[in-house]
N, C-alpha and C. Protein backbone atom coordinates (compact mmCIF):
# COMPACT_ATOMS: atom_id res chain seq x y z
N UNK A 1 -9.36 -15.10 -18.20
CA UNK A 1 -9.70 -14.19 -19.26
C UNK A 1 -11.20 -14.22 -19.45
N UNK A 2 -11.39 -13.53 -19.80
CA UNK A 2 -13.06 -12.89 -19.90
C UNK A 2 -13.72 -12.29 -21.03
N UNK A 3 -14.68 -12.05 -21.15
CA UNK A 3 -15.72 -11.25 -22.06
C UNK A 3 -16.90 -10.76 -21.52
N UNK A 4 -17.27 -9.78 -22.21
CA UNK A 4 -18.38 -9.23 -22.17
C UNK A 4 -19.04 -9.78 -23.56
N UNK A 5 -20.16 -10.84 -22.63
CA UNK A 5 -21.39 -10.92 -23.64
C UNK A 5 -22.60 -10.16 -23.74
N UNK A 6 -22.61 -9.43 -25.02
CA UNK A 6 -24.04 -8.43 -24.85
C UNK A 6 -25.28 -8.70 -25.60
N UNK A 7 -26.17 -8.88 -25.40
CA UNK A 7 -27.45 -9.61 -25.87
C UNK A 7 -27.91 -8.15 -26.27
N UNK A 8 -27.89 -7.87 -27.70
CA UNK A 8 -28.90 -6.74 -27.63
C UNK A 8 -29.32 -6.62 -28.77
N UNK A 9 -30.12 -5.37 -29.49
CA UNK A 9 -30.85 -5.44 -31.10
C UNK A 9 -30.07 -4.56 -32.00
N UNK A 10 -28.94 -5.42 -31.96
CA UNK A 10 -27.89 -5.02 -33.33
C UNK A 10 -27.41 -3.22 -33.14
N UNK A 11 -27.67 -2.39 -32.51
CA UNK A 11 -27.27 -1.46 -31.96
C UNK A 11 -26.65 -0.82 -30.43
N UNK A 12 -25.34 -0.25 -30.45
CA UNK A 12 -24.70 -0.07 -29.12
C UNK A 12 -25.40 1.32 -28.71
N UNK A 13 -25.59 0.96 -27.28
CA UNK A 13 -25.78 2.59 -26.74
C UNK A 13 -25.11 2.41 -25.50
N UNK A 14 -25.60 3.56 -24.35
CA UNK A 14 -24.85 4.09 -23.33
C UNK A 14 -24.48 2.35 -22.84
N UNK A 15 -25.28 1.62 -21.86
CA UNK A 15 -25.18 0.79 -21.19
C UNK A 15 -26.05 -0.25 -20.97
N UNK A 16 -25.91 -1.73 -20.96
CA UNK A 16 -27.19 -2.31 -21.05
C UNK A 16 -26.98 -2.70 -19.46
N UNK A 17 -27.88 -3.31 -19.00
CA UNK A 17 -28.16 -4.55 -17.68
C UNK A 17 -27.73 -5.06 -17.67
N UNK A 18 -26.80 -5.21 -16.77
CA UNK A 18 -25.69 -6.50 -16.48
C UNK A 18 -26.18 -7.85 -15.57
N UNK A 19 -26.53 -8.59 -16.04
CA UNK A 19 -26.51 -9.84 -15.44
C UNK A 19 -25.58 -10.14 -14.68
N UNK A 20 -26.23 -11.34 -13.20
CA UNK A 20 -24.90 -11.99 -12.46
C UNK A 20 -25.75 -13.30 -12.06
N UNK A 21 -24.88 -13.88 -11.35
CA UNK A 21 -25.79 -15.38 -10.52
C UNK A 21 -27.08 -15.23 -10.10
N UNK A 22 -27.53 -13.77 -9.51
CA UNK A 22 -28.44 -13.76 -8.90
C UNK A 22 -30.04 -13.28 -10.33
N UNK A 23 -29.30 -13.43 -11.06
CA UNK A 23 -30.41 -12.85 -12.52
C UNK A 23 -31.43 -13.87 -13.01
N UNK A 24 -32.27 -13.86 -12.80
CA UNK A 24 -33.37 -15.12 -13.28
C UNK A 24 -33.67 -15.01 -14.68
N UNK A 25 -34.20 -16.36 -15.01
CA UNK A 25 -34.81 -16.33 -16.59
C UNK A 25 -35.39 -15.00 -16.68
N UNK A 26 -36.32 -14.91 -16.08
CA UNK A 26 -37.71 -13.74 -16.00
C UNK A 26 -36.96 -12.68 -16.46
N UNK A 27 -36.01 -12.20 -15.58
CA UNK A 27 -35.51 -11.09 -15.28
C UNK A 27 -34.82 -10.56 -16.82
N UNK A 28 -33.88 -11.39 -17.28
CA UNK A 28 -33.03 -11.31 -18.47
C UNK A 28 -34.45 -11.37 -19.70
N UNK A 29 -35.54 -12.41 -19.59
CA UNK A 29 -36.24 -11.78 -20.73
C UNK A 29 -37.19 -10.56 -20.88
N UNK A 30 -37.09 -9.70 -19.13
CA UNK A 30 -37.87 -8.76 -19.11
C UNK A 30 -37.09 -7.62 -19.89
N UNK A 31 -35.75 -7.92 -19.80
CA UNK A 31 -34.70 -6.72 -20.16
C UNK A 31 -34.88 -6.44 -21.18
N UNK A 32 -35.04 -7.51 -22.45
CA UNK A 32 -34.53 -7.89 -23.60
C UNK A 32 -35.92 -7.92 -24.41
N UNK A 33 -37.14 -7.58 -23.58
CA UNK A 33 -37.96 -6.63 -24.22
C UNK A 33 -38.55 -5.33 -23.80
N UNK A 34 -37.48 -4.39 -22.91
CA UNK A 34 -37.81 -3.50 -22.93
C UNK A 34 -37.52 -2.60 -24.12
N UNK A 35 -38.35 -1.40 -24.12
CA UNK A 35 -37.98 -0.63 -25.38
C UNK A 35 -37.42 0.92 -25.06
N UNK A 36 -36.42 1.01 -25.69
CA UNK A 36 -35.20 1.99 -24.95
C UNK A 36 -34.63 2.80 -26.18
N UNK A 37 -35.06 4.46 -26.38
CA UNK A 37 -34.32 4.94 -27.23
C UNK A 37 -32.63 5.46 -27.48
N UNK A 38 -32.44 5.24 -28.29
CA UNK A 38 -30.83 5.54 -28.31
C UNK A 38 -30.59 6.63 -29.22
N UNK A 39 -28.96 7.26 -28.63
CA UNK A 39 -28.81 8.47 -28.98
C UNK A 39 -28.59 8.52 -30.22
N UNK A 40 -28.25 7.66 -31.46
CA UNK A 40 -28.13 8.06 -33.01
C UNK A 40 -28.63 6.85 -33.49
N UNK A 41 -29.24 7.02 -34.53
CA UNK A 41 -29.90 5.78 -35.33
C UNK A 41 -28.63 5.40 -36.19
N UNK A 42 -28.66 3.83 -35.99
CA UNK A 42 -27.74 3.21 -36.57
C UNK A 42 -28.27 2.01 -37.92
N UNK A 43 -27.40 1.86 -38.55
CA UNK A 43 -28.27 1.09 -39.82
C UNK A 43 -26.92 -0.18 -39.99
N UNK A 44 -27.43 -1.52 -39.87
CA UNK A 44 -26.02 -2.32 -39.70
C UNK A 44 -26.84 -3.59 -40.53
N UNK A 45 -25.98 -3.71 -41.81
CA UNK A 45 -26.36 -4.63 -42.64
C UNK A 45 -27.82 -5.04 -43.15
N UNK A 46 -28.16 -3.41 -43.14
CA UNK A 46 -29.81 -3.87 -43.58
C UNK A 46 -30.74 -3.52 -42.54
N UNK A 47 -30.20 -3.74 -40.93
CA UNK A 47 -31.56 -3.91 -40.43
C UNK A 47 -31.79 -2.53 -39.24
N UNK A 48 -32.38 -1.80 -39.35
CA UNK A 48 -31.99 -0.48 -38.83
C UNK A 48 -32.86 -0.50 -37.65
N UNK A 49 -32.08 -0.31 -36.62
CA UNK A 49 -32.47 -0.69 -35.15
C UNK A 49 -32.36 0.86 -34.56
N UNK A 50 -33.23 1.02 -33.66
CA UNK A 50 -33.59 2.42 -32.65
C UNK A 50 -33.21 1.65 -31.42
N UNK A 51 -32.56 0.37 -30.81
CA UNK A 51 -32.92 -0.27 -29.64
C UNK A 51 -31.24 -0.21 -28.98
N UNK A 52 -30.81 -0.13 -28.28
CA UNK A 52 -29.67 -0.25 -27.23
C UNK A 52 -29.46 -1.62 -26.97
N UNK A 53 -28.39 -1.86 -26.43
CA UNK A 53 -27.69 -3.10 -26.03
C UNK A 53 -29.04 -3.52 -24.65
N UNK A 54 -29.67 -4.69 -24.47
CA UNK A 54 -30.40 -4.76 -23.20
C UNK A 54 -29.94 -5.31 -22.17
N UNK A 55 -29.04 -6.06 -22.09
CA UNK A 55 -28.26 -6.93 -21.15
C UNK A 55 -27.25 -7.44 -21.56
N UNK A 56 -26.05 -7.71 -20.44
CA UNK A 56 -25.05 -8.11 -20.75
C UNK A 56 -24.60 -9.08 -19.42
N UNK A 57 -23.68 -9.91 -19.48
CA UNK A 57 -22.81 -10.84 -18.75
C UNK A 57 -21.44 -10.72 -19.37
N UNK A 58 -20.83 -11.20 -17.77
CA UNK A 58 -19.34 -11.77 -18.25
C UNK A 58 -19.20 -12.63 -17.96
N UNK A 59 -18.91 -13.88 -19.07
CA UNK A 59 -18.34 -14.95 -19.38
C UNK A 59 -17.04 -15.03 -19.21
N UNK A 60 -16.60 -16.03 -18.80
CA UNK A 60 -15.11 -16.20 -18.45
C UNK A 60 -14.53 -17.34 -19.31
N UNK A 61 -13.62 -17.09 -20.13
CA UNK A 61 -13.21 -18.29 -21.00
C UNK A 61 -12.16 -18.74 -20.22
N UNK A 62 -11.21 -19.37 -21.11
CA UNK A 62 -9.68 -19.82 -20.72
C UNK A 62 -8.73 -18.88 -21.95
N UNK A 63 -7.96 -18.79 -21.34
CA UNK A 63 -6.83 -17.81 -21.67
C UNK A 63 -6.62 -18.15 -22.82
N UNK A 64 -6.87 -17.98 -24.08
CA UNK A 64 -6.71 -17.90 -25.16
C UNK A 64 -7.43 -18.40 -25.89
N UNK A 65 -9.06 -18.77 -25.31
CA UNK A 65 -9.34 -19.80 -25.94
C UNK A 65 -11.08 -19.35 -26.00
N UNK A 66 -11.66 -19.88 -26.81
CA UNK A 66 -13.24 -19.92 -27.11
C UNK A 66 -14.00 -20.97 -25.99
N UNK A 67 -13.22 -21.48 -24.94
CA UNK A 67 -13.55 -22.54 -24.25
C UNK A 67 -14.02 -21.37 -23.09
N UNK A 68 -15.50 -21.97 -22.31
CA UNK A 68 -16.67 -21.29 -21.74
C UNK A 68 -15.71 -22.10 -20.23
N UNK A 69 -15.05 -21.26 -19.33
CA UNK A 69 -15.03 -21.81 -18.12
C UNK A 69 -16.60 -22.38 -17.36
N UNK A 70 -16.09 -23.23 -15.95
CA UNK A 70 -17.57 -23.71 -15.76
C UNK A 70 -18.39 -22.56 -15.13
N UNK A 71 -17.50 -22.05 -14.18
CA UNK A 71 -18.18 -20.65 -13.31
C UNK A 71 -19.17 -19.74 -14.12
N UNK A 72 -19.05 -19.45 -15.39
CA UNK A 72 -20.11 -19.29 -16.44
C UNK A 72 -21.29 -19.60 -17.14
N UNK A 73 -20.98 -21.00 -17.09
CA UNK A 73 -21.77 -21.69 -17.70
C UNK A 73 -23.50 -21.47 -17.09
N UNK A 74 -23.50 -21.61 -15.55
CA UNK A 74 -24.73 -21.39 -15.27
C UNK A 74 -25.83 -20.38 -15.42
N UNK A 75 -25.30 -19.03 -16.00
CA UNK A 75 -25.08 -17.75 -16.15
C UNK A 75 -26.20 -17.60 -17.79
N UNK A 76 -24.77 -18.84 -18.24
CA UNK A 76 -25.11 -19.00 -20.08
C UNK A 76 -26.48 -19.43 -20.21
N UNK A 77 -26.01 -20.16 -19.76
CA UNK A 77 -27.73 -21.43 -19.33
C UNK A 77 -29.29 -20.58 -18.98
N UNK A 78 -29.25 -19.52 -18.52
CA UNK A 78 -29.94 -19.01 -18.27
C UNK A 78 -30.58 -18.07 -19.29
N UNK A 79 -29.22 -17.41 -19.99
CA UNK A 79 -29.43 -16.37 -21.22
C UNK A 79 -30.28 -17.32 -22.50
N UNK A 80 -30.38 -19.01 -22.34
CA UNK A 80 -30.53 -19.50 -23.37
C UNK A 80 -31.81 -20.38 -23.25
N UNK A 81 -32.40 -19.97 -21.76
CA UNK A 81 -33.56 -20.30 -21.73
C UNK A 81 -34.37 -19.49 -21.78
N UNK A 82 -33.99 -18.17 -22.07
CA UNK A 82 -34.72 -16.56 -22.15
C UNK A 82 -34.71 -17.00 -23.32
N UNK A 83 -33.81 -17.29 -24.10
CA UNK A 83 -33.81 -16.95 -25.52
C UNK A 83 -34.58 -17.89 -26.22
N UNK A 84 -34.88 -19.14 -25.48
CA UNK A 84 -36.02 -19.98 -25.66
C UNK A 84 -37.29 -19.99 -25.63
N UNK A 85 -37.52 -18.50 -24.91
CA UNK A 85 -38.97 -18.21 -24.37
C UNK A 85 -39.86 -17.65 -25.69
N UNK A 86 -41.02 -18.06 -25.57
CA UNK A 86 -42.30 -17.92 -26.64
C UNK A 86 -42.24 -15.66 -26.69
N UNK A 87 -41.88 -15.67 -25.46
CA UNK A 87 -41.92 -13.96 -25.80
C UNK A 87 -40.92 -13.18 -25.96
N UNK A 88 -39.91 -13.78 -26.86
CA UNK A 88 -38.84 -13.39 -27.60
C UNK A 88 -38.94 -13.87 -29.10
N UNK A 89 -39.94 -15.10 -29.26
CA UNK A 89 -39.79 -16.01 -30.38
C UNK A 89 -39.71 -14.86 -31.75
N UNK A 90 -40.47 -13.37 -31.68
CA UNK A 90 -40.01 -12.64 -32.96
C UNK A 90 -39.01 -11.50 -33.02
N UNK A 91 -37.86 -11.83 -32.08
CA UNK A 91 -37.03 -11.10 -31.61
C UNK A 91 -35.97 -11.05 -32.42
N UNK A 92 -35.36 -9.97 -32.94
CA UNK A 92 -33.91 -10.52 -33.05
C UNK A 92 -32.71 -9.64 -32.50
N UNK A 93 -32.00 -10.65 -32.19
CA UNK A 93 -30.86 -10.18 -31.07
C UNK A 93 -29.46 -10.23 -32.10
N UNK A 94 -28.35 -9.71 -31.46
CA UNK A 94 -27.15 -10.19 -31.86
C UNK A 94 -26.57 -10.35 -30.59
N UNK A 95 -25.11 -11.35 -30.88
CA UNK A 95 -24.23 -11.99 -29.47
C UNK A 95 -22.98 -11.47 -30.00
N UNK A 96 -21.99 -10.57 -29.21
CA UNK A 96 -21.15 -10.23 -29.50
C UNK A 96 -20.11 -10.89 -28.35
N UNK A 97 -18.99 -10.94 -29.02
CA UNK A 97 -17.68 -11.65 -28.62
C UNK A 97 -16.68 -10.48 -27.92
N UNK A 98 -15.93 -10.87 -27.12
CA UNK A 98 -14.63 -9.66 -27.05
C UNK A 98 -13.39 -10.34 -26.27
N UNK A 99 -12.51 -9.78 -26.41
CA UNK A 99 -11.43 -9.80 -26.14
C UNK A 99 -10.62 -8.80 -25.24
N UNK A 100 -9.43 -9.37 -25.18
CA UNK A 100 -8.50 -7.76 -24.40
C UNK A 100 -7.86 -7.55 -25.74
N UNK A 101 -6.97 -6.91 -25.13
CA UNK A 101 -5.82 -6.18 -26.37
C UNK A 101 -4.58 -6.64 -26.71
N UNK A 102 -4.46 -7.71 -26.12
CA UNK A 102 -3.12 -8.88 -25.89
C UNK A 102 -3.33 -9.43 -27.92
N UNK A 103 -2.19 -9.10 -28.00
CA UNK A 103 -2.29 -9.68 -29.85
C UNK A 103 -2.63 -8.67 -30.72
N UNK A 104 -2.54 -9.15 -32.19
CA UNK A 104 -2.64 -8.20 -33.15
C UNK A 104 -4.61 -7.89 -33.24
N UNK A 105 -4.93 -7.06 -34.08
CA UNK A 105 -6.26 -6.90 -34.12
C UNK A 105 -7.10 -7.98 -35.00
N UNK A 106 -6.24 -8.17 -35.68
CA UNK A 106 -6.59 -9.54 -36.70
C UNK A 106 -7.31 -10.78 -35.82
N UNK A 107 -5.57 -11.05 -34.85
CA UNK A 107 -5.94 -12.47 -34.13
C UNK A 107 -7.35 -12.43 -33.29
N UNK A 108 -7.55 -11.27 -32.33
CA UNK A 108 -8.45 -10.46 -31.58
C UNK A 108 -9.37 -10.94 -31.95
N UNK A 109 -9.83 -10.23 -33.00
CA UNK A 109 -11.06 -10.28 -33.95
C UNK A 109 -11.64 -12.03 -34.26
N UNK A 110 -10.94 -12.65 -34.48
CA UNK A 110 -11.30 -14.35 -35.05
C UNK A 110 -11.32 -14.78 -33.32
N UNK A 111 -10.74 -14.21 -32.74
CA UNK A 111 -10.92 -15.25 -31.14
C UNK A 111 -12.22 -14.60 -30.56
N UNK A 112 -12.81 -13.64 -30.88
CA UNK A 112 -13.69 -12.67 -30.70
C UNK A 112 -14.97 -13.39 -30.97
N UNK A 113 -14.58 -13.84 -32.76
CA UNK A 113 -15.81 -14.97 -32.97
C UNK A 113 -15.85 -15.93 -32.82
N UNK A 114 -14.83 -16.71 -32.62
CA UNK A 114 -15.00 -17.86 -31.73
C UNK A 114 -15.62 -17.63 -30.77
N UNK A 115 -15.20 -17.15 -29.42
CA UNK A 115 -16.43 -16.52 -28.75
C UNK A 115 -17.31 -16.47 -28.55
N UNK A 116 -17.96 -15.87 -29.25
CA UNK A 116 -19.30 -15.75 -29.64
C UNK A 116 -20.10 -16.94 -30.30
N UNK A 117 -19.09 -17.40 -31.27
CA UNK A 117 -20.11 -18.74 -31.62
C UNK A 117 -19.70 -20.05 -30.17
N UNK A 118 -19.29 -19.76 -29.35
CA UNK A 118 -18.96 -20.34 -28.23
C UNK A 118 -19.91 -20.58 -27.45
């Protein structure tokens, strides 16, 4: 089981950059400051973003679970040394969680943030 993790500035648009093994630090923090207009301005808890999703990965959990298989991990590791970098330091991102459709929307939703705080 899987997810799509999307690193982006609190607004969805068409499609971000998908990360894989072959994606370097560099690469993921070049994404994640490019500047990219999107098709409707969105306003989400205050902070009103013009910016699109910039990159994304799929993380692979275990079947029901907030637990990060290892095949991932190296992937993660990478997104979190971008996110360590001095030229993100006034950035702000959000990390979104997901799921399939197996279960009610309720359960979905809480395994979603597990996830994410995963």
């Amino acid at each position: 089981m899987g997810i799509l993790l999307c690193f982006h500035s609190t607004a969805w648009a068409e499609k971000p950059v998908f990360a894989d093994s072959e994606t370097s630090v560099t690469d993921i923090i070049q994404a994640l400051q490019k500047k990219q207009k999107m098709r409707d301005y969105r306003d989400l808890g205050g902070i009103a973003e013009d910016e699109p999703p910039k990159i994304a990965a799929l993380i692979h959990f275990k079947f029901d679970s907030a637990t990060i298989l290892e095949e991932s991990k190296s992937l993660l590791n990478k997104f979190g040394q971008a996110l360590k970098s001095d030229k993100l330091a006034h950035s702000i991102l959000m990390i979104a969680g997901h799921t399939d459709n197996t279960g009610t929307n309720i359960y979905n939703l809480a395994l979603s943030y597990r996830r994410a705080e995963s």
